[in-house]
Protein backbone atom coordinates (compact mmCIF):
# COMPACT_ATOMS: atom_id res chain seq x y z
CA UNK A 1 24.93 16.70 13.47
CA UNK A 2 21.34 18.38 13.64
CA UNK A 3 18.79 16.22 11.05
CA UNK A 4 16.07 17.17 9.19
CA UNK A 5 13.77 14.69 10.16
CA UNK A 6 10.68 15.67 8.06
CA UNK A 7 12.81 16.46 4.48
CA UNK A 8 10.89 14.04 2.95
CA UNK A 9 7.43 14.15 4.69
CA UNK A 10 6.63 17.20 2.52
CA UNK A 11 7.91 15.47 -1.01
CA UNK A 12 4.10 14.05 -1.99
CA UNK A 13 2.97 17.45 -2.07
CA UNK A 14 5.90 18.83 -3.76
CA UNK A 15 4.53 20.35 -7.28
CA UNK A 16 7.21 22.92 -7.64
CA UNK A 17 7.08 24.80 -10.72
CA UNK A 18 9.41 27.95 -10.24
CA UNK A 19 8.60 29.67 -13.64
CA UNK A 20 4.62 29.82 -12.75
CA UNK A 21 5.44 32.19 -10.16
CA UNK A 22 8.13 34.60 -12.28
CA UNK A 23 11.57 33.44 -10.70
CA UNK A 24 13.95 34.21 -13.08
CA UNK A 25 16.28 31.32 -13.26
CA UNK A 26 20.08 31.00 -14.34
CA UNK A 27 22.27 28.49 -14.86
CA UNK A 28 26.20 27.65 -15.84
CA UNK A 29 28.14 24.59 -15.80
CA UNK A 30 31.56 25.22 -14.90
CA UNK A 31 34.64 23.99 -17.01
CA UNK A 32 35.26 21.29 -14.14
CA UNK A 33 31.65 19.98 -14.45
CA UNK A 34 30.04 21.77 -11.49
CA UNK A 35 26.95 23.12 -12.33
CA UNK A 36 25.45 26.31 -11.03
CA UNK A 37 21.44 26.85 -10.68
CA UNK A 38 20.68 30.46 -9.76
CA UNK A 39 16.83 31.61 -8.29
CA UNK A 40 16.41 34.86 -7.70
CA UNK A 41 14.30 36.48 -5.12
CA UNK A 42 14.43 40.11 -3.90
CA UNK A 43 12.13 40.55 -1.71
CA UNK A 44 13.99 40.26 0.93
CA UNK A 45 17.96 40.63 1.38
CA UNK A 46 18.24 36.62 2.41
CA UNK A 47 19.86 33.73 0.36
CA UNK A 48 20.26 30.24 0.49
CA UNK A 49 23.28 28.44 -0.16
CA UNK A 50 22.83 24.57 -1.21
CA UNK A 51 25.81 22.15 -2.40
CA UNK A 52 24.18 18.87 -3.60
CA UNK A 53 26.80 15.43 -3.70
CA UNK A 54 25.19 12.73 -5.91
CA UNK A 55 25.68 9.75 -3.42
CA UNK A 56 23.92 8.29 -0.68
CA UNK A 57 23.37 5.18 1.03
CA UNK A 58 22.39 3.59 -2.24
CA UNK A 59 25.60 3.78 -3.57
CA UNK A 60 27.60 2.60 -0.55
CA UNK A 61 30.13 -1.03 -0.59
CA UNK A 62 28.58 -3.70 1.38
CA UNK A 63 30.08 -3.65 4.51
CA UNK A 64 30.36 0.38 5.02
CA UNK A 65 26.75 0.71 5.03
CA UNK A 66 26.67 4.43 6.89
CA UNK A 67 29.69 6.00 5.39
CA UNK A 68 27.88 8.94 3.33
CA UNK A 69 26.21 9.43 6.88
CA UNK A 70 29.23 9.57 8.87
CA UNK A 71 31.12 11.38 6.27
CA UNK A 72 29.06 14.13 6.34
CA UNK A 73 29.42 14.42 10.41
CA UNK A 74 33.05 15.00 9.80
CA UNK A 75 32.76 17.20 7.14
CA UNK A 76 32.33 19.79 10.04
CA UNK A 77 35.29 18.58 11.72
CA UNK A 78 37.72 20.63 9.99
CA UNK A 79 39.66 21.52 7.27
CA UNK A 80 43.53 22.80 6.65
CA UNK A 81 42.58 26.25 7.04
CA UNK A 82 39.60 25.90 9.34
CA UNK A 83 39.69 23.44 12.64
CA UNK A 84 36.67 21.80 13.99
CA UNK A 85 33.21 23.42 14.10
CA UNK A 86 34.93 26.92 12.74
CA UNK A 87 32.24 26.48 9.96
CA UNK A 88 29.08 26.49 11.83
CA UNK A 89 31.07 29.73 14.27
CA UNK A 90 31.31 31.53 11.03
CA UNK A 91 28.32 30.75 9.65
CA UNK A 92 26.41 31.84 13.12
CA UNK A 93 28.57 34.75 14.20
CA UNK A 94 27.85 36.20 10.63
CA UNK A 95 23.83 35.57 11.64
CA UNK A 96 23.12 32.89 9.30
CA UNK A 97 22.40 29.21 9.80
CA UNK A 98 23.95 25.64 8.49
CA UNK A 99 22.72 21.97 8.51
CA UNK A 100 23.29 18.97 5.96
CA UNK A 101 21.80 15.73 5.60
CA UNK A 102 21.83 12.51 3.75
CA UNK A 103 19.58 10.87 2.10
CA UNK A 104 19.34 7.04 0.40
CA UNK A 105 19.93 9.14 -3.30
CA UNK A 106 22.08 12.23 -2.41
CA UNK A 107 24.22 14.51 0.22
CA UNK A 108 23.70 17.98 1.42
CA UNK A 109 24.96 21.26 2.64
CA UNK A 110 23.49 24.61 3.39
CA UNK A 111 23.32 27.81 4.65
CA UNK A 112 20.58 30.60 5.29
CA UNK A 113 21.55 33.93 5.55
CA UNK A 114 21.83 37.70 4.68
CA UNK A 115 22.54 38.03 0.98
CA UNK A 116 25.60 40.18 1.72
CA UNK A 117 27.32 37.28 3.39
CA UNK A 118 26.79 34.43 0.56
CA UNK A 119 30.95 34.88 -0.28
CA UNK A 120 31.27 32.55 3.33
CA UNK A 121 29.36 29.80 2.20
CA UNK A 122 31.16 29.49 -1.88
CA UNK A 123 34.68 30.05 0.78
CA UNK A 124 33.88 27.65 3.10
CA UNK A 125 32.48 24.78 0.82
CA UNK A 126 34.65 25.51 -1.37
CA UNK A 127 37.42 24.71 1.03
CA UNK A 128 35.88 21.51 2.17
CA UNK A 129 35.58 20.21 -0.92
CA UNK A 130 38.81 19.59 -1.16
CA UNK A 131 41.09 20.25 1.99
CA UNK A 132 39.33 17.72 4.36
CA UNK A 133 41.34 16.55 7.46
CA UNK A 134 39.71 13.24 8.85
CA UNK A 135 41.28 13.62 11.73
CA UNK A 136 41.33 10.07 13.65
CA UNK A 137 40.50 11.83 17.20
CA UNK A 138 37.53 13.54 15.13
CA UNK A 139 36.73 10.14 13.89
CA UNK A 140 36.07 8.51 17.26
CA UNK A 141 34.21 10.95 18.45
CA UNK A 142 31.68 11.28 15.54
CA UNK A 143 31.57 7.11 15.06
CA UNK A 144 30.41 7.53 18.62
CA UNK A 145 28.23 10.52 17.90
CA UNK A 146 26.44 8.30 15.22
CA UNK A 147 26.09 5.10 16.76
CA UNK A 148 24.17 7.11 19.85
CA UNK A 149 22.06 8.54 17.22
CA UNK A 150 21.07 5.06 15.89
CA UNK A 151 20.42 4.03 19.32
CA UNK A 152 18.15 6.69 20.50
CA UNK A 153 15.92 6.78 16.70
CA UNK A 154 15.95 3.27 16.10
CA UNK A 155 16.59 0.67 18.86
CA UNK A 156 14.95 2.98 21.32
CA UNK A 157 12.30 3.58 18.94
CA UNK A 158 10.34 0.50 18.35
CA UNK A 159 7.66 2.03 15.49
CA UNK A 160 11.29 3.29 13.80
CA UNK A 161 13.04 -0.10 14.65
CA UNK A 162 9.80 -1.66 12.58
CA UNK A 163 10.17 0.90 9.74
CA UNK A 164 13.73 -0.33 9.12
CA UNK A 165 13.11 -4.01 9.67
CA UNK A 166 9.96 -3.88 7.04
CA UNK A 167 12.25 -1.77 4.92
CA UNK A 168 15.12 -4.46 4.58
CA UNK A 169 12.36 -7.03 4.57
CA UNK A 170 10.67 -5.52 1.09
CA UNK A 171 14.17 -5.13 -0.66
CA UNK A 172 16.31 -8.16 -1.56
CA UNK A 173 18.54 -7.25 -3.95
CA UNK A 174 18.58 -3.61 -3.86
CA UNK A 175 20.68 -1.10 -1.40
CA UNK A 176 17.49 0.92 -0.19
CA UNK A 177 16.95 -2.09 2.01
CA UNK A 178 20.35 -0.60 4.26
CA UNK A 179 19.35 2.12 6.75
CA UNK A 180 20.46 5.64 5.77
CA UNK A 181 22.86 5.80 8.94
CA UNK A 182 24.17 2.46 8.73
CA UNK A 183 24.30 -1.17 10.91
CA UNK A 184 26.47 -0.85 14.11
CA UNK A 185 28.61 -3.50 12.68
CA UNK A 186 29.27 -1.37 10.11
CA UNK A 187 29.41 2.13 11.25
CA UNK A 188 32.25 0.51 13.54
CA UNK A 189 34.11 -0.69 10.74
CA UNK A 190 34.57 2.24 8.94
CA UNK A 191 38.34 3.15 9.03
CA UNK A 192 39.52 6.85 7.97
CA UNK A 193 40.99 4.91 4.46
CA UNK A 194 37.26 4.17 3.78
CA UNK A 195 35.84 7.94 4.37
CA UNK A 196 38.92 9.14 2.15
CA UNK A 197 38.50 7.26 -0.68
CA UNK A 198 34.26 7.58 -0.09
CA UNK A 199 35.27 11.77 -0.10
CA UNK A 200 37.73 11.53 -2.86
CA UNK A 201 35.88 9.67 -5.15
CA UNK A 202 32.38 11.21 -4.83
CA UNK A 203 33.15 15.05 -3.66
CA UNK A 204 34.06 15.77 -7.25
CA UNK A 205 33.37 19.10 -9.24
CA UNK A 206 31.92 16.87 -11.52
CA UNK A 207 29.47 14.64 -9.33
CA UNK A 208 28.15 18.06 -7.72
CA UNK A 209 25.70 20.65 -8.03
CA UNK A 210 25.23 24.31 -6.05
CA UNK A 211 21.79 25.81 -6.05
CA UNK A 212 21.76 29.63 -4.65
CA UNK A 213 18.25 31.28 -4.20
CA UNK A 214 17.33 34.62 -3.40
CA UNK A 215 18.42 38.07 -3.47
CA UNK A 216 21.63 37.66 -5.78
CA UNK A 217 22.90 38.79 -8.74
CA UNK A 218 23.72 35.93 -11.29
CA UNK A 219 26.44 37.44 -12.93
CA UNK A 220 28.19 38.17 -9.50
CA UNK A 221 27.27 35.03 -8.23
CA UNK A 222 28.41 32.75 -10.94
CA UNK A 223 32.01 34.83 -10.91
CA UNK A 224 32.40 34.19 -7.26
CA UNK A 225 31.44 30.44 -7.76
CA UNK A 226 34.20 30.53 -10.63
CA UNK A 227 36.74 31.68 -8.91
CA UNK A 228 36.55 29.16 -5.48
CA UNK A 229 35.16 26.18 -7.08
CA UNK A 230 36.39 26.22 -10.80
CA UNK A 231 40.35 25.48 -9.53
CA UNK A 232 39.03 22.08 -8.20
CA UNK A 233 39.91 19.24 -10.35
CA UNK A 234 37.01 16.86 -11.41
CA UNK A 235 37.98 13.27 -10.74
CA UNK A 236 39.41 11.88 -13.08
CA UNK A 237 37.43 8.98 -13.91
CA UNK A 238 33.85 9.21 -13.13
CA UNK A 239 32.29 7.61 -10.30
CA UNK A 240 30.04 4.11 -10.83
CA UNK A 241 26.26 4.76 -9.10
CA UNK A 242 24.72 1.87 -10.81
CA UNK A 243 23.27 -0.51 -8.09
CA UNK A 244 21.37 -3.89 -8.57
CA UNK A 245 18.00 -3.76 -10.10
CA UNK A 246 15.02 -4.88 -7.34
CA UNK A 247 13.39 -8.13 -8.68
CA UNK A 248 9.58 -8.41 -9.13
CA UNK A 249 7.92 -9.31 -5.70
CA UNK A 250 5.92 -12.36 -5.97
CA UNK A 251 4.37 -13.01 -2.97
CA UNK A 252 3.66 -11.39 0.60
CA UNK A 253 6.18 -10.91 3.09
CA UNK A 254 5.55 -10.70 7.18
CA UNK A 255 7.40 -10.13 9.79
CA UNK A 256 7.22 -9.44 13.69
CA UNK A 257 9.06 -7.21 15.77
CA UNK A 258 8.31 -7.58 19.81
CA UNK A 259 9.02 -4.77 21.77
CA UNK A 260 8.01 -2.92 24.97
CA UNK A 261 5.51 -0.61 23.51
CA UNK A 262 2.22 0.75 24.66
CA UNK A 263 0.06 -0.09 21.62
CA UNK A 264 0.25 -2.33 18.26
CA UNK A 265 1.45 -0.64 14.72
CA UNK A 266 1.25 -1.84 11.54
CA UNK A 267 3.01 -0.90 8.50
CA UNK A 268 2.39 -2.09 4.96
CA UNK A 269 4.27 -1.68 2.25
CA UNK A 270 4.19 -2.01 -1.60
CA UNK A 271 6.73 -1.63 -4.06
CA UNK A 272 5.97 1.35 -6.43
CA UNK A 273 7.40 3.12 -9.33
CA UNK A 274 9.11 6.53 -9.25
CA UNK A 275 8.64 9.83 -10.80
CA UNK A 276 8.64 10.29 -13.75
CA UNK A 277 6.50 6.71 -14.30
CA UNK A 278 3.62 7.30 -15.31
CA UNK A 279 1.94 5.93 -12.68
CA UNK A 280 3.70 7.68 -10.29
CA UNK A 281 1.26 11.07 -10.57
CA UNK A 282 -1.88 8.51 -9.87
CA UNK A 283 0.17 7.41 -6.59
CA UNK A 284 1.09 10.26 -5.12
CA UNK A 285 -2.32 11.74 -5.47
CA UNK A 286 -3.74 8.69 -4.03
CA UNK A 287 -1.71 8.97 -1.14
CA UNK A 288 -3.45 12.42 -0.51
CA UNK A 289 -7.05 10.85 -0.86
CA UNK A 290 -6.40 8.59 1.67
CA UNK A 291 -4.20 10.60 3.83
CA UNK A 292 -4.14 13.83 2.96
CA UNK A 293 -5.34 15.25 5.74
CA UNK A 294 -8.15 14.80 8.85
CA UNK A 295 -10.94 14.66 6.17
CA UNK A 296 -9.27 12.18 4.21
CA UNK A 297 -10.32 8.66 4.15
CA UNK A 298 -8.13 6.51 6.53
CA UNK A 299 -8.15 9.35 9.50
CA UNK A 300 -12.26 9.86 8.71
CA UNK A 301 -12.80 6.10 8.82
CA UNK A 302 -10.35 4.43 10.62
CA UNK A 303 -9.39 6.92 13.96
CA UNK A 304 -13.05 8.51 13.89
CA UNK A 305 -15.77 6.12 12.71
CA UNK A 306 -14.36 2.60 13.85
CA UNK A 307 -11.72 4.42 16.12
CA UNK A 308 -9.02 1.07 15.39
CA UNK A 309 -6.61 3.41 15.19
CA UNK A 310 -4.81 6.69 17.18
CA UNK A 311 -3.45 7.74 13.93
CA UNK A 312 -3.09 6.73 10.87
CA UNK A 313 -0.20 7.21 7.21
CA UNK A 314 0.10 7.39 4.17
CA UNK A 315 3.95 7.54 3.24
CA UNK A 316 5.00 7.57 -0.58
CA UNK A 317 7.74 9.97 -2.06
CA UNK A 318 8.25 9.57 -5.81
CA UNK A 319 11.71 11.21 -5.89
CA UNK A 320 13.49 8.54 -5.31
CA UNK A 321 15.80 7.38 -7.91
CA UNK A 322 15.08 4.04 -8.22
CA UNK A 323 11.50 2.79 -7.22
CA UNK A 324 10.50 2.70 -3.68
CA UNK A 325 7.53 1.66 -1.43
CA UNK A 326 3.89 3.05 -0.95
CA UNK A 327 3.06 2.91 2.69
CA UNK A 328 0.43 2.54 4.47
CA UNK A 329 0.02 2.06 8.38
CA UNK A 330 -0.70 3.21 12.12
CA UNK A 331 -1.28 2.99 15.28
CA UNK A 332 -4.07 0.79 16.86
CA UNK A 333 -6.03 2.29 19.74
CA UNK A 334 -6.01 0.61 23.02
CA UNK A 335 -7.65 -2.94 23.30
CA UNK A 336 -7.41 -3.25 19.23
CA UNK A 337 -5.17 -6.21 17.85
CA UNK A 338 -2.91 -5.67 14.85
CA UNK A 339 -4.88 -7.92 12.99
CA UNK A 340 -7.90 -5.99 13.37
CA UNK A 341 -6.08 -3.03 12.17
CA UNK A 342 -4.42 -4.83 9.49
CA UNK A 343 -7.75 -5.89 8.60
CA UNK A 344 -9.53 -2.42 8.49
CA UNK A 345 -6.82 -1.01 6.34
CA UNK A 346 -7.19 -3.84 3.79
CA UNK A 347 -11.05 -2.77 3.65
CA UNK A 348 -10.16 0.42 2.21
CA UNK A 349 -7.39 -0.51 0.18
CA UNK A 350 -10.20 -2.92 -1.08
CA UNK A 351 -13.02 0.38 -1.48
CA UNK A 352 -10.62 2.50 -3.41
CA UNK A 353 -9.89 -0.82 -5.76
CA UNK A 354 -13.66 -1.96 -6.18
CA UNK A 355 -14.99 1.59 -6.39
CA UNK A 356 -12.66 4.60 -7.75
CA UNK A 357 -12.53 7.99 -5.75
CA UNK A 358 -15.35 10.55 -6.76
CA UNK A 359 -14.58 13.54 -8.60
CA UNK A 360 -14.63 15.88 -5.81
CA UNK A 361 -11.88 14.04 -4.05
CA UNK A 362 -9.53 13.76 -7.18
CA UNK A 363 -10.05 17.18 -7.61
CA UNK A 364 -9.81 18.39 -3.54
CA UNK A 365 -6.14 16.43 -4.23
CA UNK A 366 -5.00 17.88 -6.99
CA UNK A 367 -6.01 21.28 -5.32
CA UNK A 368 -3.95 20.51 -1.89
CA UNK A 369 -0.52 19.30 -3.91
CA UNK A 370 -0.93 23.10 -6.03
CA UNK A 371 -1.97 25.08 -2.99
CA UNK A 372 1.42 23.13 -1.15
CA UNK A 373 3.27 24.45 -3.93
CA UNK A 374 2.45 28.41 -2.96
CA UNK A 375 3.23 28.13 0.17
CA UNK A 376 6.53 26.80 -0.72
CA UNK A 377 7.28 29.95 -2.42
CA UNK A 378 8.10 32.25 0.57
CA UNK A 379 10.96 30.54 1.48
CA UNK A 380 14.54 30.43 -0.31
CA UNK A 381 15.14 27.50 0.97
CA UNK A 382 12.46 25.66 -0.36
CA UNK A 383 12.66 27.24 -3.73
CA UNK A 384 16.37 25.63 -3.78
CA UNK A 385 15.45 22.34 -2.19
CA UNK A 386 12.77 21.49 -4.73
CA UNK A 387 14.86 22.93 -7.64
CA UNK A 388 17.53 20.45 -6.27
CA UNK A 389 15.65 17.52 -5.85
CA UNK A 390 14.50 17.78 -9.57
CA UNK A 391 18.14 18.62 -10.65
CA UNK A 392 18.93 15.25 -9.40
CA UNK A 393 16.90 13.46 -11.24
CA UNK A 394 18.28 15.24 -14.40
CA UNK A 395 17.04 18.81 -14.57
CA UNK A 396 15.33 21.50 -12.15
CA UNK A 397 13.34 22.30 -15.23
CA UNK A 398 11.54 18.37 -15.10
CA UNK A 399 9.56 20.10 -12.29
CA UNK A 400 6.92 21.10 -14.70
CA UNK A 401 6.19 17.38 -16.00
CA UNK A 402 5.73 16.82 -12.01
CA UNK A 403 2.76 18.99 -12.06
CA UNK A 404 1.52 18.82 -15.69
CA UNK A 405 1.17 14.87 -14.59
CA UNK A 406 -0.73 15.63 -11.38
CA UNK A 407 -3.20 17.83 -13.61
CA UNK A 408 -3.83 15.13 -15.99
CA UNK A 409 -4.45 12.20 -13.65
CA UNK A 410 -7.95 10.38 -13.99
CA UNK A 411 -10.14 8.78 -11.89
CA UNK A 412 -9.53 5.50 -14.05
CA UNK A 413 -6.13 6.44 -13.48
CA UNK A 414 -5.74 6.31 -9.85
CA UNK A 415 -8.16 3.06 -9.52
CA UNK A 416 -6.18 1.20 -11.89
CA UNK A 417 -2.59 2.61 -10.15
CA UNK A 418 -4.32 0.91 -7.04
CA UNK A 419 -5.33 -2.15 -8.34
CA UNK A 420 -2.01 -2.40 -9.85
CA UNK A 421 0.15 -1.90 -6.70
CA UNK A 422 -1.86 -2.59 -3.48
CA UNK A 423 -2.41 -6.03 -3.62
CA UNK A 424 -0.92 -8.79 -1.02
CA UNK A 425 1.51 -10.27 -3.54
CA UNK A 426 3.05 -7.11 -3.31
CA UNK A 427 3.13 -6.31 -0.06
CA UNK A 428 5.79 -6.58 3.15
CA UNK A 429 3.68 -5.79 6.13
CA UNK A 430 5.61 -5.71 9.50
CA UNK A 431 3.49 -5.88 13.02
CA UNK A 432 4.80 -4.34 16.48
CA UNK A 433 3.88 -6.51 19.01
CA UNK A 434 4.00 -4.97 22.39
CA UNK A 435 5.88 -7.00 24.75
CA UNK A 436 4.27 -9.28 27.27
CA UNK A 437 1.32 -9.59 24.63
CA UNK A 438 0.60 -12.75 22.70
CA UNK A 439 1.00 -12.15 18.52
């Protein structure tokens, strides 16, 4: 299945507020529980199509870590009425385009194309949302499909290998330690009993949502919704998403992965709240003023000025459900150590707590994560991935506290969210060491 590998890469500078820029919006919750979020658009004779499953890797059974991942593989793998990859043929022979992907919170499912053709994508999701095969032939294939795919962007991969070990290394008790596509061990054990009851349970009327976006009429819209979707049954009793609650981190956490690799990376990490925590807006802008950019602090001082470093991140997404990790790492240049690295990143963690940012770079911030937000604008499919990822956490319309909290975020704001957060108590840092070097 194709990915969308930088989804999340563009969350930080996510303030999407669809009202500021006169996109009428509708919604309607159907009598089954689906809901409906409409976005219109017409400048252009395009929609997007989006059908949003509330379950991800965070709400998988120990031992079937993987199993939203490799469910969603086969839900292109045919239904009663349609065989194997007739979707994506219909989809593309009617000009438009498909993809899905899972995250740690949520599944997805979309389609870009002419307005005129949106009736395909309510038929054909409509259809899969309840007429699934699982085919065990099918099966094989895609377990095999997957557990390539885990070889070639993780073990093959040592800076993503590293990711996921410092991931499970930071979480003890809860499931965002598990990789999004799974263990080996575990994507082998999943039998077609598991993806049924994993499908049946979750891909429920009543644990989904559809956003459309662009040039559509509500009204006409909504009825042809209706009139696939609303004859699907909700389950009857609801599904359980609760998960166990991370503890407080009392102490830092190391570890060491050895691989062949050209040059040492670091990553540290720090647990951190999620939106809407207050704190959250000081984060996230943070994250800009240190890498938002190649005028921003960590590229200007650590890959030009010292030059430690080839490149340098700043990863932190505040959509998650549940809180997540700040992130902070890079590559070192060639005849740097990791420690030394380590040890320049720590310095300006250790500037940013001792002295706060200056005006001019809270404001040049809060300027980037608005301007993001117009650019985000020409596409439908933006429009109804932001609206989405809001909707999850309880309402599209929760977009506008996102930005209102950017706007009011203080320089005592963003040195106390530091002083809070980055410290080494807090921290899991994880160190590639290239192989045939000494640690």
């Amino acid at each position: 299945m194709k990915r969308i590998l930088a989804l999340f890469a563009i969350f930080f500078l996510f303030p999407a507020l669809l009202s500021a820029q006169n996109f009428p919006v509708t919604e309607e919750t159907l009598s089954n529980g689906l809901k409906v979020i409409i976005i219109e658009d017409h400048k252009a004779p395009l929609a997007t199509f989006q059908i949003w499953y509330k379950v991800g890797s965070r709400n998988e059974p120990e031992g079937k870590k993987g199993i939203s991942h490799l469910l969603e593989h086969m839900m292109f793998k045919g239904t009663k009425k349609y065989g194997p990859k007739e979707f994506s043929n219909i989809i593309q022979r009617n000009g438009g385009m498909d993809n899905a992907f899972t995250s740690k919170d949520y599944t997805a499912y979309y389609q870009n194309m002419s307005s005129d053709r949106l009736h395909l994508s309510v038929e054909l999701e409509s259809d899969r949302m309840k007429n699934l095969l699982l085919d065990p032939k099918e099966l094989e294939s895609e377990r095999n499909v997957v557990l390539e795919e885990r070889r070639q962007r993780y073990e093959n991969d040592p800076q993503s290998l590293l990711y996921e070990d410092v991931i499970s290394a930071a979480f003890k008790a809860h499931s965002y330690r598990d990789p999004i596509i799974g263990w080996p061990s575990t994507i082998s054990s999943i039998t077609k009993d598991d993806l049924f009851h994993h499908y049946s349970t979750y891909y429920s009327p009543s644990n989904a949502f559809i956003v459309v976006a662009g040039d559509v009429d509500p009204s006409k819209t909504i009825a042809l919704i209706k009139d696939k979707f609303e004859p699907i049954p909700a389950v009857s009793k609801s599904p359980v998403l609760s998960v166990a609650q991370e503890p407080l981190q009392e102490g830092a956490k190391r570890i060491y992965l050895r691989k062949e690799a050209e040059l040492p990376y670091v990553i540290l990490t720090f647990h951190a709240p999620s939106f809407p925590h207050q704190d959250s807006f000081a984060l996230d802008l943070l994250s800009v003023i240190l890498s938002g950019g190649k005028s921003a602090r960590l590229y200007q001082n650590l890959v030009r000025t010292k030059a430690v470093a080839v490149n340098e991140f700043v990863s932190y997404n505040p959509l998650y459900n549940d809180p997540f990790l700040f992130m902070i790492g890079g590559t070192a240049s060639k005849g740097v150590s990791a420690d030394a690295l380590e040890d320049a990143i720590w310095v300006e963690i250790s500037s940013i707590v001792s002295e706060p940012p200056s005006e001019e770079e809270v404001l040049k911030a809060k300027n980037q994560i608005e301007a993001s937000f117009i650019f985000a604008q020409d596409s439908n499919y933006s429009k109804a991935l932001y609206a989405a990822i809001f909707e999850r956490h309880g309402s599209w319309r929760l977009s506008e506290k996102y930005l209102d909290g950017i706007r009011k975020v203080t320089v005592a704001d963003l040195q106390a969210a530091a002083k809070k957060y980055l410290i080494k108590d807090n921290s899991t840092t994880g160190i590639l060491v290239p192989a045939g070097k000494a640690k």
